[in-house]
Protein backbone atom coordinates (compact mmCIF):
# COMPACT_ATOMS: atom_id res chain seq x y z
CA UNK A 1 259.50 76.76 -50.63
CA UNK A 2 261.92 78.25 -48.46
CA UNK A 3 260.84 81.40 -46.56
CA UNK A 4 263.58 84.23 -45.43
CA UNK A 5 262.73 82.71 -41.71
CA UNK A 6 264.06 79.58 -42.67
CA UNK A 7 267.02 80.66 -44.38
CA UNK A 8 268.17 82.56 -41.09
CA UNK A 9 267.45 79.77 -38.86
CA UNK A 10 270.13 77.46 -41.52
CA UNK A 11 272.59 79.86 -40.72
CA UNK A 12 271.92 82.44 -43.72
CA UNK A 13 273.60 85.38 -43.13
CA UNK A 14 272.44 88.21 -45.68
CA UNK A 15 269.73 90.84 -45.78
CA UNK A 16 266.16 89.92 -46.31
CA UNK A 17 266.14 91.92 -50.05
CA UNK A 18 269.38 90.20 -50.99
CA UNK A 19 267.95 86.60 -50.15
CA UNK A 20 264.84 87.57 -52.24
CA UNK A 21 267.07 88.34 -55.24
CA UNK A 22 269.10 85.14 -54.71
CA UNK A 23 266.80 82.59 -54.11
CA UNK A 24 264.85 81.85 -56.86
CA UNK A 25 268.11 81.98 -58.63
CA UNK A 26 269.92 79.55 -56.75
CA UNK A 27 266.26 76.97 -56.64
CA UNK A 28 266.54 77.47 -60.43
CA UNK A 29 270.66 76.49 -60.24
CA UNK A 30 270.04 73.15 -57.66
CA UNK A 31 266.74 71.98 -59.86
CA UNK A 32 269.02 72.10 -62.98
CA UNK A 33 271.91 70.22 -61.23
CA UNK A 34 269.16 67.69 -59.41
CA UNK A 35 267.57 67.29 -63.54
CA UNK A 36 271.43 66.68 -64.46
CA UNK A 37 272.03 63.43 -61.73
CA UNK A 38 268.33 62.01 -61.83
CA UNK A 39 267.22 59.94 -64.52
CA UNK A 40 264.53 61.98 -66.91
CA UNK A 41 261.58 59.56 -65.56
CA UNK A 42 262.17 59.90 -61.81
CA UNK A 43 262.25 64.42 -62.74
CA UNK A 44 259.65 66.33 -60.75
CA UNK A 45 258.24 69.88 -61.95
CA UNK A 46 259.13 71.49 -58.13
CA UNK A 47 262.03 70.70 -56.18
CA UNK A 48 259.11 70.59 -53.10
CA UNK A 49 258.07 67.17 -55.06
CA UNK A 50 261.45 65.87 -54.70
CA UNK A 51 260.55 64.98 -50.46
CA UNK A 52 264.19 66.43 -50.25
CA UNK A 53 265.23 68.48 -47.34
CA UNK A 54 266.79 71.25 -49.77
CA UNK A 55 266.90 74.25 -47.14
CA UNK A 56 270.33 73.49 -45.68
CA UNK A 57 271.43 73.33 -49.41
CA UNK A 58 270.24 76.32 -50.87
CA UNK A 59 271.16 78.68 -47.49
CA UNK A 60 274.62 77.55 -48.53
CA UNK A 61 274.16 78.25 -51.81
CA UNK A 62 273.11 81.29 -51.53
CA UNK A 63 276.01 82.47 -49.31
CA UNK A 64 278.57 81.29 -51.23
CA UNK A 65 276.87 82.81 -54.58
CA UNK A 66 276.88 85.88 -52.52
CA UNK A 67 280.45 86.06 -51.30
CA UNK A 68 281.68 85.29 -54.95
CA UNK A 69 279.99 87.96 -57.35
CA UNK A 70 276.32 88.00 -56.13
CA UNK A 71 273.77 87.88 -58.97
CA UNK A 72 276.14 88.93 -61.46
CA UNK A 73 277.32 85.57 -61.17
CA UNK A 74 274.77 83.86 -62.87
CA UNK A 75 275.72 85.92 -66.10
CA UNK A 76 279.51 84.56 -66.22
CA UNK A 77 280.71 87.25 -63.72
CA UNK A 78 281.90 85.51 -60.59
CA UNK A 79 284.28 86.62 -58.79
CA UNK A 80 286.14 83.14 -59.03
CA UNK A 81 287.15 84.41 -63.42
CA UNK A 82 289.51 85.96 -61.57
CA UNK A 83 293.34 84.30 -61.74
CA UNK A 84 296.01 86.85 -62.16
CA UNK A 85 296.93 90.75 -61.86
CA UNK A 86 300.39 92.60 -61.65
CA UNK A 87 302.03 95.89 -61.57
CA UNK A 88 305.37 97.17 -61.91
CA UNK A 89 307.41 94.71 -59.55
CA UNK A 90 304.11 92.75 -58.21
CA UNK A 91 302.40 89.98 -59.84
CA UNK A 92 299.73 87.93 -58.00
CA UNK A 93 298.55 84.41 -59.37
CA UNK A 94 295.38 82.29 -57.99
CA UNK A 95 294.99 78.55 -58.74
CA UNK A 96 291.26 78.03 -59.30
CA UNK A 97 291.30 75.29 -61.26
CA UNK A 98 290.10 73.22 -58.01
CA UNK A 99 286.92 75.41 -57.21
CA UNK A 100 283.57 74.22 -58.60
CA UNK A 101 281.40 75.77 -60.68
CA UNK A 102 278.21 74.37 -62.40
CA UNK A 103 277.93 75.84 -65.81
CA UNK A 104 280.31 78.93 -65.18
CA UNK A 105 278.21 79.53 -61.78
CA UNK A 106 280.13 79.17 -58.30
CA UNK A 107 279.36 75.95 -56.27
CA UNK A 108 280.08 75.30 -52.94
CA UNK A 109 281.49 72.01 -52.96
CA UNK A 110 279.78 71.09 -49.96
CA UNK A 111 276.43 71.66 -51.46
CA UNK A 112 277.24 69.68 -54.32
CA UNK A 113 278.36 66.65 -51.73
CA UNK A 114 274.94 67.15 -49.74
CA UNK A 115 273.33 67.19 -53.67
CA UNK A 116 274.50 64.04 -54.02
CA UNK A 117 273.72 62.49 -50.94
CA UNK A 118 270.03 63.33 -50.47
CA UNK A 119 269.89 61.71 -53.83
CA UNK A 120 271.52 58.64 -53.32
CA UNK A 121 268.93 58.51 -49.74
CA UNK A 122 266.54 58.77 -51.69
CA UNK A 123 266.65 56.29 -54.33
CA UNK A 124 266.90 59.58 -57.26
CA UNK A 125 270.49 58.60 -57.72
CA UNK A 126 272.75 56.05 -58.44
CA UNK A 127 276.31 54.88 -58.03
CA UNK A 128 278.15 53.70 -60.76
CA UNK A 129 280.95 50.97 -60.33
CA UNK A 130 283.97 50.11 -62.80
């Protein structure tokens, strides 16, 4: 378990009551992504049982959730919906096709690189080959 101490020493940069609303949002968001890429044998019941160094993840996580809707974006309303408004004589058009989301919820794509790789360290993942 991650404390708010450890979260500022990664980096995190929000409020103590805005981490506590996030976090255990975000664990719940990286446990259902790890359940996703391990095979259902190797699955643990706590992401603490996993022996993965998770706190680097989830500080970014937890930033990025809160720079793109907050909490509201774990109920389909990120910020990142968002591709197009105009008015008379002004029309403004974002490409987001190339941001990640898992499951309609914003993901920074470096957390799901660092995802992968303390997976594949770990012998939890695996590499497929065509």
């Amino acid at each position: 378990m991650m404390t708010y101490d450890d979260y500022t020493d990664n980096g995190g940069v929000l409020l103590e009551e805005d981490y506590s609303e996030l976090y255990p949002k975000v664990v719940d968001l990286i446990k259902c992504i790890i359940a996703d890429k391990v095979p259902f044998w190797k699955q643990k019941d706590n992401l603490d049982d996993y022996g993965l160094d998770l706190n680097k993840i989830i500080t970014l996580e937890i930033d990025f959730v809160s720079n793109n809707g907050g909490v509201d974006s774990f109920n389909g309303k990120s910020d990142l919906v968002f591709t197009s408004a105009s008015t008379s004589g002004f029309s403004y058009e974002v490409d987001n096709s190339r941001l990640m989301d898992y499951h309609g919820v914003p993901m920074d794509p470096m957390v799901m690189s660092l995802i992968d790789s303390q997976l594949l360290r770990s012998g939890l993942g695996g590499m497929c080959v065509w």
